[in-house]
N, C-alpha and C. Protein backbone atom coordinates (compact mmCIF):
# COMPACT_ATOMS: atom_id res chain seq x y z
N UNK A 1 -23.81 -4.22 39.23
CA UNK A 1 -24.88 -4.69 38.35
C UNK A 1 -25.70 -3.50 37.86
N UNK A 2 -25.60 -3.31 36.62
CA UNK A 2 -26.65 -2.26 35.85
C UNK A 2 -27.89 -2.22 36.15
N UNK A 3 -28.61 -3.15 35.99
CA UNK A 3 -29.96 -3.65 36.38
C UNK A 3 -30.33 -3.31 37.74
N UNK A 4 -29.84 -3.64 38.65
CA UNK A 4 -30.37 -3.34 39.81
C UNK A 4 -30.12 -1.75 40.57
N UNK A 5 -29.08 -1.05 39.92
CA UNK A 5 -28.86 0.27 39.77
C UNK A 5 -29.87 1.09 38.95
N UNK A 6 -30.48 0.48 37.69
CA UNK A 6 -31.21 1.39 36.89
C UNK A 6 -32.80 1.11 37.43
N UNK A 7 -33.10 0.23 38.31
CA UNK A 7 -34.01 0.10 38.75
C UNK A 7 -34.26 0.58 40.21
N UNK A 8 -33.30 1.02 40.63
CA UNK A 8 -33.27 1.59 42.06
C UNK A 8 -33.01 3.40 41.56
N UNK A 9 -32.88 3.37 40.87
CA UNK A 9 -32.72 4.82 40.28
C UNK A 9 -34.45 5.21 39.69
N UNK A 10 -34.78 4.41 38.90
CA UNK A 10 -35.86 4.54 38.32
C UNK A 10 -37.01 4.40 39.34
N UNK A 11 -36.78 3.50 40.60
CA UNK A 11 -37.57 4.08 42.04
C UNK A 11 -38.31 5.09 42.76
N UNK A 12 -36.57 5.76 42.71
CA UNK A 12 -36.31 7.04 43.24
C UNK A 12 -36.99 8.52 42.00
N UNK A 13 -36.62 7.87 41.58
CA UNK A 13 -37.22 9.07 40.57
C UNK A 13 -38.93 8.99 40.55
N UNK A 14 -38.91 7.95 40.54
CA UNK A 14 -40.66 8.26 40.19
C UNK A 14 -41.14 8.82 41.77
N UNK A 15 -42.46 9.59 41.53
CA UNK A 15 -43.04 10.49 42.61
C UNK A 15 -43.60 8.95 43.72
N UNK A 16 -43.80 9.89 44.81
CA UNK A 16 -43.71 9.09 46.49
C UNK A 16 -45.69 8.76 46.30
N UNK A 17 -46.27 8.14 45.11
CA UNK A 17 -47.55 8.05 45.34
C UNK A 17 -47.37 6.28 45.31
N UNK A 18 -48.66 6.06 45.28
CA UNK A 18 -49.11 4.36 45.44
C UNK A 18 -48.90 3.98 44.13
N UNK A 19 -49.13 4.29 43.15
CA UNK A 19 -48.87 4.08 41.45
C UNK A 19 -47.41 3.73 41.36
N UNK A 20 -46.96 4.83 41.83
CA UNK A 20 -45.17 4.34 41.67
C UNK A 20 -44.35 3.76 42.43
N UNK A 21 -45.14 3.17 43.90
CA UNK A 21 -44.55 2.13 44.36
C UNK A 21 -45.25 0.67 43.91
N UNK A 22 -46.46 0.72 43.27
CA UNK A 22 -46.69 -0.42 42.63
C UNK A 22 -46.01 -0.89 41.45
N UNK A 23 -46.28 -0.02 41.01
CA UNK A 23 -45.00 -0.11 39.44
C UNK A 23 -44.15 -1.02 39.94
N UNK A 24 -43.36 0.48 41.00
CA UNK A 24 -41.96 -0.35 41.11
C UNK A 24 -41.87 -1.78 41.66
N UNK A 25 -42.81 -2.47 42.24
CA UNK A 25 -42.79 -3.45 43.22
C UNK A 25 -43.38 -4.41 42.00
N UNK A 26 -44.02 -4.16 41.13
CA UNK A 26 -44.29 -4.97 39.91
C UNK A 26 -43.69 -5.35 38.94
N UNK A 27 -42.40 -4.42 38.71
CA UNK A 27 -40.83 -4.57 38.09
C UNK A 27 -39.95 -5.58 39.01
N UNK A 28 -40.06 -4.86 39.85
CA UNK A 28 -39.16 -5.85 41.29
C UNK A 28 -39.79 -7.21 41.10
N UNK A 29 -40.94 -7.61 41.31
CA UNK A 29 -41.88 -8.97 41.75
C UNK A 29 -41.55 -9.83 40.28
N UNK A 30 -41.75 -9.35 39.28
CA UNK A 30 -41.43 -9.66 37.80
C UNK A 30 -40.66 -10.90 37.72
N UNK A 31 -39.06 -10.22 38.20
CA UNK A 31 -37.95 -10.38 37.22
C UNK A 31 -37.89 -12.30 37.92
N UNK A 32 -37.95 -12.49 39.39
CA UNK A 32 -38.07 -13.91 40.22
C UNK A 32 -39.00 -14.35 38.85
N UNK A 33 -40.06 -14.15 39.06
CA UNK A 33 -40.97 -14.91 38.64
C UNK A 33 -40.69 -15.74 37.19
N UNK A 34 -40.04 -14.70 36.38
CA UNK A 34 -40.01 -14.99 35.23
C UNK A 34 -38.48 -15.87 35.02
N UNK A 35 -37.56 -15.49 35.62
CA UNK A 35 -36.91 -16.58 36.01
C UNK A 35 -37.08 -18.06 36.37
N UNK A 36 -37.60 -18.18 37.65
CA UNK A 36 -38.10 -19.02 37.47
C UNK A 36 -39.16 -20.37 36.57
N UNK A 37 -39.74 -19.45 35.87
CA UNK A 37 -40.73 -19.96 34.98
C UNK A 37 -39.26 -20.63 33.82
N UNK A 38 -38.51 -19.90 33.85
CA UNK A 38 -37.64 -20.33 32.66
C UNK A 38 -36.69 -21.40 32.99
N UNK A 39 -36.34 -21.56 34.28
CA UNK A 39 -35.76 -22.56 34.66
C UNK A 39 -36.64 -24.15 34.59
N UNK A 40 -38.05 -23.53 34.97
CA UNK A 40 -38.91 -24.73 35.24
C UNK A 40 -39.27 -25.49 33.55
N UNK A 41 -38.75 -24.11 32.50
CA UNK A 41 -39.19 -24.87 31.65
C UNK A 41 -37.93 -25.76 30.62
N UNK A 42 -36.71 -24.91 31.16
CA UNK A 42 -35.53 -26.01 31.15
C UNK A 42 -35.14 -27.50 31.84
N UNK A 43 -35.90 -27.25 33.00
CA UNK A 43 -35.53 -28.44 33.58
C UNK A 43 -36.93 -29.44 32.90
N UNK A 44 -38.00 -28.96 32.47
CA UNK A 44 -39.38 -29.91 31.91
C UNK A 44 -39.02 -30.69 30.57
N UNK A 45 -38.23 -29.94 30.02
CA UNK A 45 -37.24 -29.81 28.20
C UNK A 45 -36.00 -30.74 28.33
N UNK A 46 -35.65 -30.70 29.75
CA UNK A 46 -34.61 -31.65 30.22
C UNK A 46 -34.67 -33.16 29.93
N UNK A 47 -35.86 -33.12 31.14
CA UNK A 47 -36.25 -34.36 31.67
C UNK A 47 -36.83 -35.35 30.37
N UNK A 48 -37.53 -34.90 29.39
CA UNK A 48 -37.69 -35.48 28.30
C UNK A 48 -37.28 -36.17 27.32
């Protein structure tokens, strides 16, 4: 998977401070979320 390679790369690269593990954990935390939201709004679009 590209995605989870270019984001584990893009990790590593950024410097070992609190900024760039928030980032990264804010990219990471993201991608669920927004998923989800899209499922919830398929299944709402469904049910109708």
């Amino acid at each position: 998977m590209k995605l989870t390679q270019s984001l584990s790369e893009s990790f590593v690269l950024q410097p070992k401070g609190e900024e760039g593990i928030v980032i990264g954990f804010m990219m990471f935390a993201t991608w669920p979320i927004a998923l989800l939201l899209l499922v919830l709004g398929l299944v709402m679009l469904g049910r109708r």
